[in-house]
Protein backbone atom coordinates (compact mmCIF):
# COMPACT_ATOMS: atom_id res chain seq x y z
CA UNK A 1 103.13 151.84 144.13
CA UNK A 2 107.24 151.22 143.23
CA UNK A 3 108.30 150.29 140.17
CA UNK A 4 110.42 147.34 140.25
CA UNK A 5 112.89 146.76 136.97
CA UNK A 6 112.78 143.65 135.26
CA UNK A 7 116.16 141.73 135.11
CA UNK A 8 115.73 138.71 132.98
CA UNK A 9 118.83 137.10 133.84
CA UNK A 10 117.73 137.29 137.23
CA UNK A 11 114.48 136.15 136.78
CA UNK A 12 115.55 132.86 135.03
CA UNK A 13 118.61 132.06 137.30
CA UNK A 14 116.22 132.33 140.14
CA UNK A 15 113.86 129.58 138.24
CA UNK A 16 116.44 127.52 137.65
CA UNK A 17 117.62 127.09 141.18
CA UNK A 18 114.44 126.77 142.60
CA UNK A 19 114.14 123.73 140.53
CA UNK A 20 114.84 120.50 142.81
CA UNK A 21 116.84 118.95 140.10
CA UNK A 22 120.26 118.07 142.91
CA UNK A 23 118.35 114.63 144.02
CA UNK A 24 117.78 113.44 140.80
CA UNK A 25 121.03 114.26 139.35
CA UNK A 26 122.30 112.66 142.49
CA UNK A 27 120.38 109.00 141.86
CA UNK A 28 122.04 108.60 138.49
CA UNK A 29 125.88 109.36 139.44
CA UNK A 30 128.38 106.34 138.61
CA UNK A 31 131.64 106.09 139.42
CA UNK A 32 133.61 106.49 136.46
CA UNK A 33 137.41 105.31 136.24
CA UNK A 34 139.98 107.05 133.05
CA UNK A 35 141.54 105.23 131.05
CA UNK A 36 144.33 105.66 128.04
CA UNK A 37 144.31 103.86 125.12
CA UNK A 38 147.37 103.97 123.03
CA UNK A 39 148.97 101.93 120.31
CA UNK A 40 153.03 100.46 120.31
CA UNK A 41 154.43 98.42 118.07
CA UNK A 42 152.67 95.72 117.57
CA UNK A 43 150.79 95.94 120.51
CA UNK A 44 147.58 97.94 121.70
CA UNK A 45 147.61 98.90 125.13
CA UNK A 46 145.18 100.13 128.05
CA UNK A 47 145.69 101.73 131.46
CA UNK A 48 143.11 101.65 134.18
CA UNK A 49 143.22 104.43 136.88
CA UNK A 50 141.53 102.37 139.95
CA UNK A 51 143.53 103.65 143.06
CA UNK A 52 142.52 102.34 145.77
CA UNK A 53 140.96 98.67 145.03
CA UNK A 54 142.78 95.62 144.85
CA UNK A 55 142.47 92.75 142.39
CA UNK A 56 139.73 91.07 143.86
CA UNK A 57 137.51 94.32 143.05
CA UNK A 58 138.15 94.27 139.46
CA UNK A 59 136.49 92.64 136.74
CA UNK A 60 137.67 91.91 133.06
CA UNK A 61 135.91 90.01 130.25
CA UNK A 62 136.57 89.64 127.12
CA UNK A 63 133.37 88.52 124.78
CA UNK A 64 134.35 88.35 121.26
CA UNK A 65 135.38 91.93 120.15
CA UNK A 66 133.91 93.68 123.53
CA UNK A 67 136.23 93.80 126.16
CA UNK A 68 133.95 95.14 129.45
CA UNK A 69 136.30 96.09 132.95
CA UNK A 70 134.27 96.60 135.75
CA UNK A 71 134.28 96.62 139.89
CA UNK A 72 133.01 98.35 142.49
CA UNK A 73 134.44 100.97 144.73
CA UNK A 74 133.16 100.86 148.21
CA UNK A 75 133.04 103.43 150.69
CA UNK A 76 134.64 103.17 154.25
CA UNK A 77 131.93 102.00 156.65
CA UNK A 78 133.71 102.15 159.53
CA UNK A 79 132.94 106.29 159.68
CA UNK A 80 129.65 107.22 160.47
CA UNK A 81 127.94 110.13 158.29
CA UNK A 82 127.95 112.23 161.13
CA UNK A 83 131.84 112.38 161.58
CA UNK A 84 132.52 113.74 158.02
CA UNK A 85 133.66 117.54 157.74
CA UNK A 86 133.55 116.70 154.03
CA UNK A 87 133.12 113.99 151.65
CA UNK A 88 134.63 114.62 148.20
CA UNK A 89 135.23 111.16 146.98
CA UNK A 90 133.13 109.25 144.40
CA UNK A 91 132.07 105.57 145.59
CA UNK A 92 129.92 102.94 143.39
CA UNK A 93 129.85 100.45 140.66
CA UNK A 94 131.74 100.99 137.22
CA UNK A 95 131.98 99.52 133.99
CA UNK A 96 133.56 100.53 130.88
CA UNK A 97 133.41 98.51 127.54
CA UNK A 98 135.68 99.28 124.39
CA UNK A 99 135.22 97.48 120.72
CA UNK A 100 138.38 96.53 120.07
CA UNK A 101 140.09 95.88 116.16
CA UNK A 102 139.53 92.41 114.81
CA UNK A 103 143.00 91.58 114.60
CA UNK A 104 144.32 91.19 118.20
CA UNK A 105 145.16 88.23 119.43
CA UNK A 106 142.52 87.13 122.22
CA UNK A 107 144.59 83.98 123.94
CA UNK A 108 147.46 86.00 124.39
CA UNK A 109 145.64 88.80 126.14
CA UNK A 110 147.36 89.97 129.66
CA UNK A 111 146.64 92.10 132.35
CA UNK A 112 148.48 93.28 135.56
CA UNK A 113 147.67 95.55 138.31
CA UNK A 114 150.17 97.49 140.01
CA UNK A 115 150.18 100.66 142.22
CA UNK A 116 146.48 101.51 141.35
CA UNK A 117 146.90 101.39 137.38
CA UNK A 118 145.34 98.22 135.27
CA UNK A 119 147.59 97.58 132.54
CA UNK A 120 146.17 95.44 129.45
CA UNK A 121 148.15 94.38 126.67
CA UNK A 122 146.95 92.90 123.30
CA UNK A 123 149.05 92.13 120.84
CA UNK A 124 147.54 92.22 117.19
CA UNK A 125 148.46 89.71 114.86
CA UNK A 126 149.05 92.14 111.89
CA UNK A 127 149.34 96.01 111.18
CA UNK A 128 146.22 98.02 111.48
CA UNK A 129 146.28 100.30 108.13
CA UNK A 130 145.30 103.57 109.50
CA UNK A 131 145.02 105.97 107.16
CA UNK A 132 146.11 104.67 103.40
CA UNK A 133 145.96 107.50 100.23
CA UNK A 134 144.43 106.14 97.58
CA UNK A 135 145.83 107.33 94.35
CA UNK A 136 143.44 108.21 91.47
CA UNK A 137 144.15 106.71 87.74
């Protein structure tokens, strides 16, 4: 009888791979688009990375202080599985909702779309106090 040594890293990375967990983690992917938010003047601002879509596939809602873009990013049906040496990009539905500050001013909200980026302006009707030092007496 051989003795065989015991590797435990071995032992668990072979567990873990036999594991079917690729379908399931597979069934929950969603597209997911970046974003920056940034602040200027008097004005907070938000850019969409969506290349690819047009304005027709994009959704944006305001609902009080929730403002929800979504859209969906379809894949090309005109190629066949079959035909693809490799398929890298992500297709699907996205959504993304921010709580924005309580001082912006919701009529004069705008948004344009231009060379892939969604560009949303709204312009706050006072100063947001970010960080104020309280002084003790």
């Amino acid at each position: 009888m051989a003795i065989i040594r015991y590797r435990p890293l071995k032992s668990l990375m072979d567990k873990f791979f036999e594991q079917d967990f690729m379908p399931h983690f597979l069934d929950r992917w969603e597209y997911r688009i970046p974003v920056d938010v940034y602040e200027k003047e008097r004005e907070i601002h938000m850019d969409f990375e969506l290349p690819g879509l047009s304005k027709k596939d994009i959704s944006i809602e305001l609902d009080g202080d929730t403002l929800t873009v979504s859209g969906k990013v379809e894949k090309d049906k005109t190629i066949d599985e079959e035909n693809y040496y490799r398929n890298e990009r992500s297709y699907g539905e996205f959504s993304r909702s921010f709580t924005l500050p309580k001082d912006i001013k919701e009529k004069d909200v705008t948004a344009s779309f231009e060379k892939g980026i969604l560009k949303i302006t709204f312009p706050k009707t006072k100063e947001i106090e970010v960080k104020k030092k309280i002084e003790i007496k």
